[in-house]
N, C-alpha and C. Protein backbone atom coordinates (compact mmCIF):
# COMPACT_ATOMS: atom_id res chain seq x y z
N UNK A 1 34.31 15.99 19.73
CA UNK A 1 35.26 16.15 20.82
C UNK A 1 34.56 15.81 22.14
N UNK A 2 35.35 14.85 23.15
CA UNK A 2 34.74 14.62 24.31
C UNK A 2 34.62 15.70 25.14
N UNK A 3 33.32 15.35 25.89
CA UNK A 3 33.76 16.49 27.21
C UNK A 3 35.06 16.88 27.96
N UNK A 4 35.51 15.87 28.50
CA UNK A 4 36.56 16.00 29.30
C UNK A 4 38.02 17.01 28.38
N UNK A 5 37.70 16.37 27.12
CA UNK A 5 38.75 16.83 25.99
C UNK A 5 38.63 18.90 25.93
N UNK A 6 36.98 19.22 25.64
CA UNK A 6 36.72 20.24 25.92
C UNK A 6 37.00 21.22 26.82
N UNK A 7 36.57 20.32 28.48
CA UNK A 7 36.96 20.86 29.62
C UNK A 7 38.55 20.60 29.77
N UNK A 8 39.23 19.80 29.58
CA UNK A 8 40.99 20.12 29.03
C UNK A 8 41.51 21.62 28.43
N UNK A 9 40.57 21.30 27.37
CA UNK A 9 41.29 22.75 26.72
C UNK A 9 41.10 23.90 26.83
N UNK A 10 39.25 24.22 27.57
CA UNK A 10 39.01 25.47 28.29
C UNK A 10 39.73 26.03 29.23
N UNK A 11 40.63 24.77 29.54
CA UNK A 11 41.52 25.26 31.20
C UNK A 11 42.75 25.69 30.32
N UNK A 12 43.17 25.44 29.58
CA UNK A 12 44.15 25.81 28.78
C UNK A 12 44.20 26.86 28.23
N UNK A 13 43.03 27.76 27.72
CA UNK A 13 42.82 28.61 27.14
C UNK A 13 43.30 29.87 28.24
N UNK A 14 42.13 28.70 29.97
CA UNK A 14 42.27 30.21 30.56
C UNK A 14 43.15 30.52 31.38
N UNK A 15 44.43 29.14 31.82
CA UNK A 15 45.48 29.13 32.16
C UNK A 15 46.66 28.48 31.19
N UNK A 16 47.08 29.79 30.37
CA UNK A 16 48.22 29.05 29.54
C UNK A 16 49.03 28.58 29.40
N UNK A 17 49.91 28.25 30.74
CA UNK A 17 50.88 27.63 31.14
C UNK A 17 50.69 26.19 31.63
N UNK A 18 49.60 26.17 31.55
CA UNK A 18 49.11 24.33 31.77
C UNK A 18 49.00 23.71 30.16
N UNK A 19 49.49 22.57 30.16
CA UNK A 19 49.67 21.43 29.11
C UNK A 19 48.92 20.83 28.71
N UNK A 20 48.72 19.64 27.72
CA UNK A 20 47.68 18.86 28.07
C UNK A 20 48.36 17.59 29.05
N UNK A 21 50.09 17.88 28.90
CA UNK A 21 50.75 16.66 30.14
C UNK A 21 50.48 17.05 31.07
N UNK A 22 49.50 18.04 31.73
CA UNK A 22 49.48 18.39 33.14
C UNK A 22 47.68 17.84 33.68
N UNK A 23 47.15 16.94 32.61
CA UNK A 23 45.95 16.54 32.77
C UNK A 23 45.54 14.75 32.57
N UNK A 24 44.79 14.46 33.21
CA UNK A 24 44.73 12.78 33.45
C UNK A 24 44.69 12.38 31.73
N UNK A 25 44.62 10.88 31.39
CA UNK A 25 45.04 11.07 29.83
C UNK A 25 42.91 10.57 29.68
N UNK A 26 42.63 10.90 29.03
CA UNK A 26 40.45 11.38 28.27
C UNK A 26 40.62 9.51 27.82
N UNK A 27 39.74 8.88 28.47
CA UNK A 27 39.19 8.02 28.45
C UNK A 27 37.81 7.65 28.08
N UNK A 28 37.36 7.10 26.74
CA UNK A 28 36.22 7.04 26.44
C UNK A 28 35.04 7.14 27.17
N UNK A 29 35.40 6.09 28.22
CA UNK A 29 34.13 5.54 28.89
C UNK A 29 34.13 6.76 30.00
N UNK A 30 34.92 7.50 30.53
CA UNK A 30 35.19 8.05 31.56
C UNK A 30 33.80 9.47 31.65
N UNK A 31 33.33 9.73 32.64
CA UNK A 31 32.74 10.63 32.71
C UNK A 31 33.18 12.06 33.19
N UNK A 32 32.66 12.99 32.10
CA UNK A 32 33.05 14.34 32.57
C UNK A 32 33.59 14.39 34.04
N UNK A 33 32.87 14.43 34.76
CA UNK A 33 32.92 14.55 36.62
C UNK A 33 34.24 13.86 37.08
N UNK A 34 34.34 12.50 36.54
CA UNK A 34 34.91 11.53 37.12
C UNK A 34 36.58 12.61 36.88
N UNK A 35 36.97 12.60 35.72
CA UNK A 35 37.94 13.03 34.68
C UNK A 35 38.29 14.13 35.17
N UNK A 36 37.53 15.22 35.70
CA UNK A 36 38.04 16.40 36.64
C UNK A 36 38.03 16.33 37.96
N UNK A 37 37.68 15.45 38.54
CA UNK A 37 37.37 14.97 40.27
C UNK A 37 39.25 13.92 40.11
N UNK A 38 39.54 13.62 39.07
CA UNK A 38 40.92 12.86 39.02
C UNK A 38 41.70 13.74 39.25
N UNK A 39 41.71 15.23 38.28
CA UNK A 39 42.69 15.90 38.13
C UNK A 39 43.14 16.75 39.30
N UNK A 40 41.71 16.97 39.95
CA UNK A 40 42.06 17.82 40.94
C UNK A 40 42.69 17.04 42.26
N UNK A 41 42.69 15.54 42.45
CA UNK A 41 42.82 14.68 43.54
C UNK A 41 44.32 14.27 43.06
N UNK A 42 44.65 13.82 41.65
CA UNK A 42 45.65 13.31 41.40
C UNK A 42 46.91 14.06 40.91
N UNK A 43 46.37 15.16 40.26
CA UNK A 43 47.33 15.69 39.82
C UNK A 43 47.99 16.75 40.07
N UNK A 44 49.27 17.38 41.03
CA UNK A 44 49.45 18.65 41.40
C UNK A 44 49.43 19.83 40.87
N UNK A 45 49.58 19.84 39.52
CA UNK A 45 49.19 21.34 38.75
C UNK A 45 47.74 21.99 38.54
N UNK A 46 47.22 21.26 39.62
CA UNK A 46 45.73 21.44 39.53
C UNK A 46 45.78 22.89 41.11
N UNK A 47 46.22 22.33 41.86
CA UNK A 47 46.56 23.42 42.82
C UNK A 47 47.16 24.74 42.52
N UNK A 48 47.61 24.64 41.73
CA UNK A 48 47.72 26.05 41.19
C UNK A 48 46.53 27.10 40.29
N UNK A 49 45.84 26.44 40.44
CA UNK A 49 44.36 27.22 39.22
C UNK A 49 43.26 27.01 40.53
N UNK A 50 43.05 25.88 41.35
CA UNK A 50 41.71 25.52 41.83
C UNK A 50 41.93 25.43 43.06
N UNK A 51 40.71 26.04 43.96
CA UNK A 51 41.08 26.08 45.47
C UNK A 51 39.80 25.34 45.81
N UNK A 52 39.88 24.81 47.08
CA UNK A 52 38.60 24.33 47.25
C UNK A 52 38.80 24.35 49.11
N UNK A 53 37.51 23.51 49.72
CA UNK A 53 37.70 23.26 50.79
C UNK A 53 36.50 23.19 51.36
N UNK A 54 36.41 22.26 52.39
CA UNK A 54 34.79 21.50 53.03
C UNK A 54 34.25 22.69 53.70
N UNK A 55 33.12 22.90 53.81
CA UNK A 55 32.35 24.35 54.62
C UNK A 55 32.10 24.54 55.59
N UNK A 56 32.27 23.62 56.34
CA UNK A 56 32.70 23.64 57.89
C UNK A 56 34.15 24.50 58.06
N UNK A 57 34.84 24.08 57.04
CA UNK A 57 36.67 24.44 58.15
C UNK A 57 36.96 25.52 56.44
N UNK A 58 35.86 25.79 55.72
CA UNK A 58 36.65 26.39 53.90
C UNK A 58 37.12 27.86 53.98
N UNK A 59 36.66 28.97 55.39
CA UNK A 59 37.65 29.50 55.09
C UNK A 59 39.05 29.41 55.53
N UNK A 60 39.33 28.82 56.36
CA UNK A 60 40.79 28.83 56.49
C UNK A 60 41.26 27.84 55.65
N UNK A 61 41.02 27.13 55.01
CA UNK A 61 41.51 25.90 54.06
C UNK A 61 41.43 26.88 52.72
N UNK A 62 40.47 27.41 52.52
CA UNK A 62 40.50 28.36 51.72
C UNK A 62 41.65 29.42 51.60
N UNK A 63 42.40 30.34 52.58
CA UNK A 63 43.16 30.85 52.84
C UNK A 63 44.60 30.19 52.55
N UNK A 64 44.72 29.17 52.78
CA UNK A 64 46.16 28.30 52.54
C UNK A 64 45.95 27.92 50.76
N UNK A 65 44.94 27.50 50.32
CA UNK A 65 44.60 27.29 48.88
C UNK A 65 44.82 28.73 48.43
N UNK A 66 44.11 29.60 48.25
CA UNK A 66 44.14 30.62 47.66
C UNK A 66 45.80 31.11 47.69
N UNK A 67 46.26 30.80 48.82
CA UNK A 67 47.57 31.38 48.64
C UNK A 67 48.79 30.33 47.86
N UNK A 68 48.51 29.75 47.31
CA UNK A 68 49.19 28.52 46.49
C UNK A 68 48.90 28.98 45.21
N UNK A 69 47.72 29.60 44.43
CA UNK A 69 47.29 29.28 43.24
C UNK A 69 48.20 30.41 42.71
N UNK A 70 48.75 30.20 41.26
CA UNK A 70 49.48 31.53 40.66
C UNK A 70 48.81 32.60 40.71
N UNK A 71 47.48 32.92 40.36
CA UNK A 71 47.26 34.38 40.37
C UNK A 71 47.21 35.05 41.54
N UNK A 72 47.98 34.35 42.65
CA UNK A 72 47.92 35.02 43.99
C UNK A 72 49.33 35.59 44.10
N UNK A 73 50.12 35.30 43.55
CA UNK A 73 51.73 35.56 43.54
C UNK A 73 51.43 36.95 42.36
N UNK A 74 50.80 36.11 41.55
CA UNK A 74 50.46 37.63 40.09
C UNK A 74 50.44 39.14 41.36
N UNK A 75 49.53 38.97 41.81
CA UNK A 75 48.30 39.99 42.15
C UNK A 75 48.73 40.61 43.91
N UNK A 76 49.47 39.38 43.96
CA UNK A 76 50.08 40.02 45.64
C UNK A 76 48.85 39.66 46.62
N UNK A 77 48.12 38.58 46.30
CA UNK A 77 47.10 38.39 47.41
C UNK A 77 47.25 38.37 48.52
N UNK A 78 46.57 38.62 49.58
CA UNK A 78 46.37 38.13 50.72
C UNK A 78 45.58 38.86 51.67
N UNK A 79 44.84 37.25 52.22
CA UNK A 79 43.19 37.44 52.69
C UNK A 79 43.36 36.80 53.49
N UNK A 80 44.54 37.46 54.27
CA UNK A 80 44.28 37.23 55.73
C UNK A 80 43.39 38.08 56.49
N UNK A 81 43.75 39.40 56.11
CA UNK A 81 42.84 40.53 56.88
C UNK A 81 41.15 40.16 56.55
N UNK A 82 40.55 39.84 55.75
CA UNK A 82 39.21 39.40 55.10
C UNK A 82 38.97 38.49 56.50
N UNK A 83 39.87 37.10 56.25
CA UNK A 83 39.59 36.19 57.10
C UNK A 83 39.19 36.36 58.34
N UNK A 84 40.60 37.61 58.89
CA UNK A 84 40.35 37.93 60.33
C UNK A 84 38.81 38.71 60.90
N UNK A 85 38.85 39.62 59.87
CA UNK A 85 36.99 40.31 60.10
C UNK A 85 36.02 39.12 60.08
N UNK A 86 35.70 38.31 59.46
CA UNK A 86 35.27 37.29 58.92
C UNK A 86 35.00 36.27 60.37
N UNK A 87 36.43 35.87 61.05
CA UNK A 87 36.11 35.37 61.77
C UNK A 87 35.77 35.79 62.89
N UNK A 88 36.67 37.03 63.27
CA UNK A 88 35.57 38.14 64.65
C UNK A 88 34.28 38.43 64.55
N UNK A 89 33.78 38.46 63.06
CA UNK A 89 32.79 38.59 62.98
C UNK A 89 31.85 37.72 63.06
N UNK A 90 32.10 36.26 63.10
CA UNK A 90 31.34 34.85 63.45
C UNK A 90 31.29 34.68 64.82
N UNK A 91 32.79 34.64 65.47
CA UNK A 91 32.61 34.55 66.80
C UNK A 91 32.99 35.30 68.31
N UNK A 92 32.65 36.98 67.34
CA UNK A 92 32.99 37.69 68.28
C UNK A 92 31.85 38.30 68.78
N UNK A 93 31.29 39.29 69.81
CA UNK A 93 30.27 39.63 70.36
C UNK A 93 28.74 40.13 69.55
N UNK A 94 29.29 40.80 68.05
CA UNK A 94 28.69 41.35 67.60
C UNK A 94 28.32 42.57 68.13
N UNK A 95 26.98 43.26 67.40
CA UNK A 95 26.31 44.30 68.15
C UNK A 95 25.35 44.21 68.93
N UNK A 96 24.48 45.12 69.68
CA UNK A 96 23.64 45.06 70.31
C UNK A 96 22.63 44.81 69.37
N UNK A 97 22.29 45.02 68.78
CA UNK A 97 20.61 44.84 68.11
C UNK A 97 20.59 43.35 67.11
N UNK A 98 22.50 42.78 66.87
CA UNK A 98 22.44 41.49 66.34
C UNK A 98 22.15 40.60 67.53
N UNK A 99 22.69 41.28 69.12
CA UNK A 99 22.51 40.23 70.26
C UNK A 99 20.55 40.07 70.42
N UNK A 100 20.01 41.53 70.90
CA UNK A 100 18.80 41.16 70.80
C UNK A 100 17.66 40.22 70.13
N UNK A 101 18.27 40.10 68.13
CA UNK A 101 17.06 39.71 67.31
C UNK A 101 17.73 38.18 67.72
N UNK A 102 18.91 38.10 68.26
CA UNK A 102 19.09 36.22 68.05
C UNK A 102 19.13 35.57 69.88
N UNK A 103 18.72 36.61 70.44
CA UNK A 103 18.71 35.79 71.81
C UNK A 103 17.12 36.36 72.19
N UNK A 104 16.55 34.86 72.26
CA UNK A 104 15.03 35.10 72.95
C UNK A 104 14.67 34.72 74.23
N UNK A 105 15.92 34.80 74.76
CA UNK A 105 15.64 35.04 76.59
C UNK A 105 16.86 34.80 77.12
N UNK A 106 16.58 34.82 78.55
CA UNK A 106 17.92 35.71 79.34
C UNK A 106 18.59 34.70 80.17
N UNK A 107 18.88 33.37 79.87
CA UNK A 107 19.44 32.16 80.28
C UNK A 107 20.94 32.67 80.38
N UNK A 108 21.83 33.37 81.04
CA UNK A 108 22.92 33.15 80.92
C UNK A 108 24.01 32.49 81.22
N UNK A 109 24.00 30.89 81.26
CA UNK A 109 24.55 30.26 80.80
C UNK A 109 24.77 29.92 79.29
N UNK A 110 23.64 30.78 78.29
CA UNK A 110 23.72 30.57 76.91
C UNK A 110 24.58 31.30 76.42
N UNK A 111 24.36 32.45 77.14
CA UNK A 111 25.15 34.30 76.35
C UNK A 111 26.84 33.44 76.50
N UNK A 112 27.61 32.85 75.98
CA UNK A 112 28.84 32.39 75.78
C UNK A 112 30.06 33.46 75.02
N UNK A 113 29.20 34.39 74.25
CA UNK A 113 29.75 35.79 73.68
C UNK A 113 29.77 35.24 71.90
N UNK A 114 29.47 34.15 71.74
CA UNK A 114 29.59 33.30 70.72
C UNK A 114 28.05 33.66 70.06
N UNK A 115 27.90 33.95 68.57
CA UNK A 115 26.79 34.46 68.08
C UNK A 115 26.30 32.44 67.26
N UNK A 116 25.25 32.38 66.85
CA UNK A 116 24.85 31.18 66.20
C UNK A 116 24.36 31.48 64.75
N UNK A 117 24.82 31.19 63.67
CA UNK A 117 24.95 31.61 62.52
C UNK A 117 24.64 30.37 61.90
N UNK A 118 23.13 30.68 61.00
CA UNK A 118 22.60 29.19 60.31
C UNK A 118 23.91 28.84 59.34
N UNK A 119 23.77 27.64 59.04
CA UNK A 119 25.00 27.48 57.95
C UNK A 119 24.83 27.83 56.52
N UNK A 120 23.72 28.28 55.94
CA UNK A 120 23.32 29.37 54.78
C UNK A 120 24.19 30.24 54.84
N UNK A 121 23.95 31.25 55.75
CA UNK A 121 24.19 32.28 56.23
C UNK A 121 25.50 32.44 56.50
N UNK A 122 26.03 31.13 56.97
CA UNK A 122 28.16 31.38 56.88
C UNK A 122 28.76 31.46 55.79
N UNK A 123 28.16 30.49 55.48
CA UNK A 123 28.58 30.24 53.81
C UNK A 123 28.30 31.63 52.86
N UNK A 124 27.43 32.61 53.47
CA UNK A 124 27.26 33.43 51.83
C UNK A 124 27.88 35.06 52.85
N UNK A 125 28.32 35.11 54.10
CA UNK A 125 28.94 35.54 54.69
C UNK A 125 30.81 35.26 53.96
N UNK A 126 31.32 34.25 54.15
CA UNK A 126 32.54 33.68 53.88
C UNK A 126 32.50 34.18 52.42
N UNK A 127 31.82 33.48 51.21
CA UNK A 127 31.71 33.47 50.32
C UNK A 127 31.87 34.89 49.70
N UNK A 128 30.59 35.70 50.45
CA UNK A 128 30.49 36.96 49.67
C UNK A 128 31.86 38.19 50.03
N UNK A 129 32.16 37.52 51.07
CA UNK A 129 33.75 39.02 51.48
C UNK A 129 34.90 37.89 51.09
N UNK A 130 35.48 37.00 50.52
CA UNK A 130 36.18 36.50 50.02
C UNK A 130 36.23 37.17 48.36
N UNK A 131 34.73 37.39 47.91
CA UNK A 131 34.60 37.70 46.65
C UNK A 131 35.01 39.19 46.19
N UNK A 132 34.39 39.98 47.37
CA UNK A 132 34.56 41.26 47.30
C UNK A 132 35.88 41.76 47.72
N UNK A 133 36.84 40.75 48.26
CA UNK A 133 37.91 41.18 47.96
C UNK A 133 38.49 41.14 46.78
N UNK A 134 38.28 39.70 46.11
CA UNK A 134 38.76 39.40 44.70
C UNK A 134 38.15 40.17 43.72
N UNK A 135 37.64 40.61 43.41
CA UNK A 135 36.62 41.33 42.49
C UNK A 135 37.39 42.99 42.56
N UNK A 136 37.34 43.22 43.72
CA UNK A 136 38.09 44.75 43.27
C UNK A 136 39.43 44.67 43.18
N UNK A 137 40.43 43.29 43.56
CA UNK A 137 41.71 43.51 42.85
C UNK A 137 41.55 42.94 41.09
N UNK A 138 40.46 42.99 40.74
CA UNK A 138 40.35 42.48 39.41
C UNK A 138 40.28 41.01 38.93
N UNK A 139 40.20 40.19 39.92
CA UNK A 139 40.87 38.97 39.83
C UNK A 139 38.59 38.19 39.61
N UNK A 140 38.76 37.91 38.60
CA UNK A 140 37.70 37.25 38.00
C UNK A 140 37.43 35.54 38.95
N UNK A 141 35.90 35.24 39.32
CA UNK A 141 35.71 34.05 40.05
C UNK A 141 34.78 32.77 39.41
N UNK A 142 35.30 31.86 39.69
CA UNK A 142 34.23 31.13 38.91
C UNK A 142 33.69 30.30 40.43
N UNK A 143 32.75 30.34 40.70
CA UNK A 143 32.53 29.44 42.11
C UNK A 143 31.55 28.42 42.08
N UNK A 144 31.70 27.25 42.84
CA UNK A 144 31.06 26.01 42.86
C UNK A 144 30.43 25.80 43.88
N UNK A 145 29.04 26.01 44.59
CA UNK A 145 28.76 25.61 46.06
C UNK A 145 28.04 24.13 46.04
N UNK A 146 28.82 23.46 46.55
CA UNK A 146 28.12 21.79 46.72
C UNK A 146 27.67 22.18 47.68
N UNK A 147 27.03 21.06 48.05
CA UNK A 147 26.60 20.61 49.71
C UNK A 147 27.50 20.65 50.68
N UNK A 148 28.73 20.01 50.79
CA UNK A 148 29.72 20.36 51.56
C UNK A 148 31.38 20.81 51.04
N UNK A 149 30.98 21.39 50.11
CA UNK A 149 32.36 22.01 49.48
C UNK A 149 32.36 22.84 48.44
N UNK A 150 33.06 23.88 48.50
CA UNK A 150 33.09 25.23 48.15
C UNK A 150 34.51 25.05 47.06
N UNK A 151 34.16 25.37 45.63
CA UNK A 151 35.14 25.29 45.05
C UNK A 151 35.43 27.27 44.33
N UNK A 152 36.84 26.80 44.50
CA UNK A 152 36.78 29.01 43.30
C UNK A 152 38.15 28.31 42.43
N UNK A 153 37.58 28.87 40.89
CA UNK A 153 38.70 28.90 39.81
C UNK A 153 38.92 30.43 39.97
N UNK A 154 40.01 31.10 40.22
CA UNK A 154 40.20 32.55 39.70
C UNK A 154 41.10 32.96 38.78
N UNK A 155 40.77 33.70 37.68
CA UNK A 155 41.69 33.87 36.41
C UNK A 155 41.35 34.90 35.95
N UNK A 156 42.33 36.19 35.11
CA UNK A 156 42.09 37.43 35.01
C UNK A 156 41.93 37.18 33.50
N UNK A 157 41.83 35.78 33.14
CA UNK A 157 41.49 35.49 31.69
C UNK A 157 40.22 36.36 31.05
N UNK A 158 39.95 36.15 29.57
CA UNK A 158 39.07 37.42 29.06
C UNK A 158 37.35 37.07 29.35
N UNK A 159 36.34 37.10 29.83
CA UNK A 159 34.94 36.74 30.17
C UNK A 159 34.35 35.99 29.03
N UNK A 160 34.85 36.04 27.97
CA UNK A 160 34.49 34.84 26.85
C UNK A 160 35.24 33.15 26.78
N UNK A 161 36.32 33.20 27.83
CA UNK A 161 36.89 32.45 27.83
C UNK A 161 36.32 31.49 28.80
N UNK A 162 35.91 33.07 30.35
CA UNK A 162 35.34 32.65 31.96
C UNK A 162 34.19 31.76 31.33
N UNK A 163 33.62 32.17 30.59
CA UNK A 163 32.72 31.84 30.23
C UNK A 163 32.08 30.21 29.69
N UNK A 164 32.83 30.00 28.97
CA UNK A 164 32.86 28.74 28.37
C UNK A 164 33.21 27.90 29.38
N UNK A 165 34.26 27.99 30.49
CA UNK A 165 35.27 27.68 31.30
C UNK A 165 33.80 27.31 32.20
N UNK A 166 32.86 28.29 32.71
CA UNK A 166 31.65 28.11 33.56
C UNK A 166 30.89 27.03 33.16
N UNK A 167 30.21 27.14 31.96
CA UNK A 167 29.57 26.46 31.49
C UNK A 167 29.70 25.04 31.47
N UNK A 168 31.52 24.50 31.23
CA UNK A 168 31.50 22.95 31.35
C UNK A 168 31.97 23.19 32.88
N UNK A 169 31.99 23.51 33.65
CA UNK A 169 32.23 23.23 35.24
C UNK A 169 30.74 23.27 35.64
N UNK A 170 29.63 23.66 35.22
CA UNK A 170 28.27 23.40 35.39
C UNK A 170 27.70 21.73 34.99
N UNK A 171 28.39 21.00 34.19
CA UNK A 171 28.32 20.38 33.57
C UNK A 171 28.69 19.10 34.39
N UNK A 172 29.97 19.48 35.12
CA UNK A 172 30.81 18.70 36.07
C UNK A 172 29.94 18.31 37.19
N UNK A 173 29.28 19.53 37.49
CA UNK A 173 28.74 19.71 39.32
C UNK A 173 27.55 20.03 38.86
N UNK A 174 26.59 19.46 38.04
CA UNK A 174 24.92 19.53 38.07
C UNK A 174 24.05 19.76 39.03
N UNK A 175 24.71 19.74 40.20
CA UNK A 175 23.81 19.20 41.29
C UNK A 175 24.50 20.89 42.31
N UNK A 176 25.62 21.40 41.72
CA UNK A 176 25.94 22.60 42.51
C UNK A 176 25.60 23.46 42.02
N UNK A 177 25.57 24.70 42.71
CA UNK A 177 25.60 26.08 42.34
C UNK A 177 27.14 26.47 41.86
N UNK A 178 27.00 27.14 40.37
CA UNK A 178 28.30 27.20 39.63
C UNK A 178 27.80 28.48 38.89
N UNK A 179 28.84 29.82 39.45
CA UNK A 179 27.99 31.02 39.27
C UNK A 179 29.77 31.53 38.72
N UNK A 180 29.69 32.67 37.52
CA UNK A 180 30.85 33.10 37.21
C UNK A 180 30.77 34.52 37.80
N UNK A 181 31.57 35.39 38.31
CA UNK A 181 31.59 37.00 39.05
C UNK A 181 32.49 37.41 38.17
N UNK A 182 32.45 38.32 37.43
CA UNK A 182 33.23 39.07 36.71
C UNK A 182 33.91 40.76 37.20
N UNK A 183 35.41 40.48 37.26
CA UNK A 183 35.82 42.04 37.96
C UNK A 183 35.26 43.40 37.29
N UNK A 184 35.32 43.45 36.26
CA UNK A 184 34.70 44.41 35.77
C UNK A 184 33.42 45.06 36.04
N UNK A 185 32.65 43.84 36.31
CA UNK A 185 31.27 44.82 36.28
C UNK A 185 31.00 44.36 37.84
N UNK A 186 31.92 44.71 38.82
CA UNK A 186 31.73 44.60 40.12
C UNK A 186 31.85 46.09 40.83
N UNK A 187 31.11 46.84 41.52
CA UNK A 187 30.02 45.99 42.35
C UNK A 187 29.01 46.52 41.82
N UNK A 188 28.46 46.89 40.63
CA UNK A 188 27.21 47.37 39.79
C UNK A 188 26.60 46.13 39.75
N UNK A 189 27.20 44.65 39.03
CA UNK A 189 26.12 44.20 38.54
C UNK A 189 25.61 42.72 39.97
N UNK A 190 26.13 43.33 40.65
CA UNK A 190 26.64 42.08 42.13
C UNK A 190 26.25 42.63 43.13
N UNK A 191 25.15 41.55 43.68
CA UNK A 191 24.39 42.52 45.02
C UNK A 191 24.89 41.44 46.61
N UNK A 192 26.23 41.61 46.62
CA UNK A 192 26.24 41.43 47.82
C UNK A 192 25.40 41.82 49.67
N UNK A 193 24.99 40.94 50.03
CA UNK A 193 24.46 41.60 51.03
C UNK A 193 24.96 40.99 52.99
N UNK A 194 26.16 40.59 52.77
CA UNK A 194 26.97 40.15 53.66
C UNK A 194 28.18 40.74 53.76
N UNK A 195 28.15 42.23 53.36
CA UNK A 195 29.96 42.33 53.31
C UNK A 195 30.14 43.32 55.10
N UNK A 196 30.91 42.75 55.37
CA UNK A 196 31.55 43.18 56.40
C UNK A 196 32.47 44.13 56.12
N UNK A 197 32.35 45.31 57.19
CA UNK A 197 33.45 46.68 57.21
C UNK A 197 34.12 46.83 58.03
């Protein structure tokens, strides 16, 4: 069985209401990557399982995705409130002892009220309170960090399924970080260290 054929039917397993008519048609020559980089560009039933969005602008692109995919209608999502901490928290004053360790002198024309946040550091900020919301409504993550794009499958499917489901999306994105979060064993086995209160 081809890859792509595989990664077809893992998505099937873990969203059962998708077809195999809801997927590009498995072409010999075609490469894994290519074959799911189609589905998600070409085909609209792909927006309903997969959110994505560039890391410059991904959480609010994120926010409009997430609210499209079915298990957000399931589950009653919404991460707007996340977003809003999220973003006061990027570009709002902060605290005093975050102003001190990141300003090393007293130019104020710099102090703008605007904090400077490496782009590591947004990303696992965004990332990690996006998660910790999903995780305690139960809602299972599979996440992809490229270089400039942030992908999440979320499905309350069974962790043997997440599982397999991870493994060929590792397969896809060799070159990304492709990590599965499971609701259950959150927040014991998950050491967030960006969550905002």
């Amino acid at each position: 069985m081809s890859e792509p054929v595989q990664l077809r039917d893992a998505l099937i397993n873990v969203f059962p209401k998708l077809t195999p008519k809801d997927f590009p048609e498995v072409l010999n020559t075609e490469s894994l990557t290519t074959w799911f980089n189609v589905w998600l560009e070409e085909f609209p039933e792909s927006e309903k399982y997969v959110a994505s969005g560039h890391v410059k602008d991904w959480l609010w692109e994120l926010e409009d995705d997430i609210g499209q995919l079915d298990i957000a209608n399931k589950y009653d999502l919404d991460l707007s409130t996340v977003v809003q901490r999220i973003s006061y928290y990027l570009s709002g004053p902060g605290d005093e002892d975050e102003q001190e360790l990141e300003t090393d002198h007293d130019d104020e024309d710099d102090l703008d009220g605007e904090t400077e946040i490496d782009p590591d550091t947004y990303r696992a900020i965004c990332l990690e309170n996006v998660l910790d919301e999903l995780l305690k409504k139960g809602i299972n993550a599979i996440t992809v960090e490229l270089d400039q794009q942030i992908i999440l499958i979320l499905s309350d499917a069974n962790a043997e399924q997440l599982d397999v489901l991870t493994s060929l999306i590792s397969d896809v994105y060799p070159e990304g970080e492709v990590n599965f979060y499971q609701a259950e064993l959150y927040p014991s086995h998950y050491d967030f260290e960006n969550i905002l209160e």
